[in-house]
PDB file of N, CA and C in Angstrom:
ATOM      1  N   UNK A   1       9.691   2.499  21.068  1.00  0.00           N
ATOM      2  CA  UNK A   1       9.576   1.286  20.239  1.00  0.00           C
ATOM      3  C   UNK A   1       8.156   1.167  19.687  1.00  0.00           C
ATOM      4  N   UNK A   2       7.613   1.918  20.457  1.00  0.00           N
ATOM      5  CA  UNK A   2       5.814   1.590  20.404  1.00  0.00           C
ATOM      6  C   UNK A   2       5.606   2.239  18.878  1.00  0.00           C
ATOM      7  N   UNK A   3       5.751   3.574  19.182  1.00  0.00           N
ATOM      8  CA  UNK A   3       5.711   4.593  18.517  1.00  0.00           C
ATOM      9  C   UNK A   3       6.554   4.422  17.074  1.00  0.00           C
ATOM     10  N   UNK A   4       7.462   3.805  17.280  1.00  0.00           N
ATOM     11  CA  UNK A   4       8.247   3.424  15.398  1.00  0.00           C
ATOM     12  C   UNK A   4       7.531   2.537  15.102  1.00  0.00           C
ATOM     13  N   UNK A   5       6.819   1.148  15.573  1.00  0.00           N
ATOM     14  CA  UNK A   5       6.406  -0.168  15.146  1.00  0.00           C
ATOM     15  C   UNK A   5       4.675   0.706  14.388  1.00  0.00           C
ATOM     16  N   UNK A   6       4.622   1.923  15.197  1.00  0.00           N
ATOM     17  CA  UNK A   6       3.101   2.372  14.397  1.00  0.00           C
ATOM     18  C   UNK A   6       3.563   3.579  13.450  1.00  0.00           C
ATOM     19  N   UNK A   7       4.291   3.874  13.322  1.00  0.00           N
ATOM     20  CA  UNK A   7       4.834   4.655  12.124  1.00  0.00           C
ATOM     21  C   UNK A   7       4.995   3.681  10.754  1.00  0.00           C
ATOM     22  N   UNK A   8       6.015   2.357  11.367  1.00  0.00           N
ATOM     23  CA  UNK A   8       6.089   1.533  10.631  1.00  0.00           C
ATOM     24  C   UNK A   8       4.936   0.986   9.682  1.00  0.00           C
ATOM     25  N   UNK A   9       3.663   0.550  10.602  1.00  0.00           N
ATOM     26  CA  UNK A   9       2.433  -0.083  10.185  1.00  0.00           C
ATOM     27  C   UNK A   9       2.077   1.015   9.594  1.00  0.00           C
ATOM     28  N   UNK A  10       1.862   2.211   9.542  1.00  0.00           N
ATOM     29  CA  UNK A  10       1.283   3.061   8.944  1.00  0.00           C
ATOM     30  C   UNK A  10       1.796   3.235   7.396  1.00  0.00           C
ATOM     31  N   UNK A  11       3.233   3.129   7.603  1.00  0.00           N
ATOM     32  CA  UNK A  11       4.025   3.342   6.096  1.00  0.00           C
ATOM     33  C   UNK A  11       3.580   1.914   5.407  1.00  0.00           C
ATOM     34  N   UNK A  12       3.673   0.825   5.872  1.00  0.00           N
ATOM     35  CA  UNK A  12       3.181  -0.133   5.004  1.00  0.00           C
ATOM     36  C   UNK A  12       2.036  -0.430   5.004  1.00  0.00           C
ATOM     37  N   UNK A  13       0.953  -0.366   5.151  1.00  0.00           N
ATOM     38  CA  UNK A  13      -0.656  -0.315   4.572  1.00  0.00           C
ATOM     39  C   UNK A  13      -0.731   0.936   3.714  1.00  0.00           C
ATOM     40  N   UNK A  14       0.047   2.259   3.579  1.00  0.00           N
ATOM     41  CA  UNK A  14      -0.297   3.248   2.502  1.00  0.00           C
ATOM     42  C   UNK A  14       0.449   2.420   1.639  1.00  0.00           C
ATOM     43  N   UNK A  15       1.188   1.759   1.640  1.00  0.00           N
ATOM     44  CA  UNK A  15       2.090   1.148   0.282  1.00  0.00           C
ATOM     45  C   UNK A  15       1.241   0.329  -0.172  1.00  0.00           C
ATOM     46  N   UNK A  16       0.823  -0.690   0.525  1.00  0.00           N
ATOM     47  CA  UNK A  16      -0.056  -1.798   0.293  1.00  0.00           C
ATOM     48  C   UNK A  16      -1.195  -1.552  -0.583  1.00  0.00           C
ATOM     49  N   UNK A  17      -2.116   0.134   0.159  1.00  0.00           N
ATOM     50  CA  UNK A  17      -3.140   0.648  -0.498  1.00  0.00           C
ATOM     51  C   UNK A  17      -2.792   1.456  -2.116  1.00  0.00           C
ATOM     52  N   UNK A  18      -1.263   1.904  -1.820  1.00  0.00           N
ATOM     53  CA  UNK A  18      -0.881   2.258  -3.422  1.00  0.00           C
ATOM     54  C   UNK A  18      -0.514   1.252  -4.582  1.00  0.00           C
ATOM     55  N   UNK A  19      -0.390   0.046  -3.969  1.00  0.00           N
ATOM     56  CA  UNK A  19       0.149  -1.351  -4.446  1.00  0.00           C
ATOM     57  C   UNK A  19      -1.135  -1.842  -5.140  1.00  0.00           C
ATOM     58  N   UNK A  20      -1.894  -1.731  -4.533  1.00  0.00           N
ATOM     59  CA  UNK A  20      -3.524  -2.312  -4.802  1.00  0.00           C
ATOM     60  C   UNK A  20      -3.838  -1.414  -5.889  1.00  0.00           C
ATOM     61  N   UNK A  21      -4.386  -0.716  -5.896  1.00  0.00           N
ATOM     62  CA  UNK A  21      -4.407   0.775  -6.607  1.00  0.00           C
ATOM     63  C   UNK A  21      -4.165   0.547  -8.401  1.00  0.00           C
ATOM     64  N   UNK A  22      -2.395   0.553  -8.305  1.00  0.00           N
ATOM     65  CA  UNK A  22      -1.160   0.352  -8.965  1.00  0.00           C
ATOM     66  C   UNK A  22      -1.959  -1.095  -9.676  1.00  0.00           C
ATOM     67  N   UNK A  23      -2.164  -2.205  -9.211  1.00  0.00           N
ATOM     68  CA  UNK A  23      -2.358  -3.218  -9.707  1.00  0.00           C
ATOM     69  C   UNK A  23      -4.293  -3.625 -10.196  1.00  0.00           C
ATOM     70  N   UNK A  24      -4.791  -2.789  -9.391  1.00  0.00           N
ATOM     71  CA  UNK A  24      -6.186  -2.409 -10.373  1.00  0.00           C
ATOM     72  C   UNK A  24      -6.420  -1.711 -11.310  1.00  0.00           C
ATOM     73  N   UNK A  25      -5.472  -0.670 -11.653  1.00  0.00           N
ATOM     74  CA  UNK A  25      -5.182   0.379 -12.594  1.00  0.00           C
ATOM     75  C   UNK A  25      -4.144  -1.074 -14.147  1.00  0.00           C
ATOM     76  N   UNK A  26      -3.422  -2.125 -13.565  1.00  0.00           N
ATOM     77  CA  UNK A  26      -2.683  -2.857 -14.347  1.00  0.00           C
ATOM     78  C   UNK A  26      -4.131  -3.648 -15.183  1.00  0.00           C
ATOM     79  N   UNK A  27      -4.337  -4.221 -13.975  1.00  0.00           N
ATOM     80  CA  UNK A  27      -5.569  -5.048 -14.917  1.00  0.00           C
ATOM     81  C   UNK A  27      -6.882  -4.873 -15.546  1.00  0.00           C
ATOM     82  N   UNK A  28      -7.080  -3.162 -15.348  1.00  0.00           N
ATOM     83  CA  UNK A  28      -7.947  -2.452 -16.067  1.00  0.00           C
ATOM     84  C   UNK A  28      -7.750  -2.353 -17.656  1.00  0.00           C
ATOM     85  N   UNK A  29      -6.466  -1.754 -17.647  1.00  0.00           N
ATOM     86  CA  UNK A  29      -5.359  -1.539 -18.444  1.00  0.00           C
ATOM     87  C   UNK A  29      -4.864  -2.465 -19.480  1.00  0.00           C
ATOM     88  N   UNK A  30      -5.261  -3.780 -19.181  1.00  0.00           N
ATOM     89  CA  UNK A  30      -4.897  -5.113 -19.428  1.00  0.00           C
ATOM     90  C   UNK A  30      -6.047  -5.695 -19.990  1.00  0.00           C
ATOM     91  N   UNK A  31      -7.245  -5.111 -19.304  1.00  0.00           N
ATOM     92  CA  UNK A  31      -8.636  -5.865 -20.114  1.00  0.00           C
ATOM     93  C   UNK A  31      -9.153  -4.871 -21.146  1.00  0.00           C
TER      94      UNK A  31
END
């Protein structure tokens, strides 16, 4: 259980960090 809940956290902060990314690249893009 340990071990999926940190697989888990791991898959969502790289999303989060591609999300961020994704949305600094929008409002670059935008100005």
């Amino acid at each position: 259980m340990n071990a999926f809940r940190n697989s888990s956290t791991e898959k969502s902060s790289w999303r989060v960090a591609v999300e961020d990314v994704l949305n600094i690249n929008l409002n670059l893009s935008s100005v």
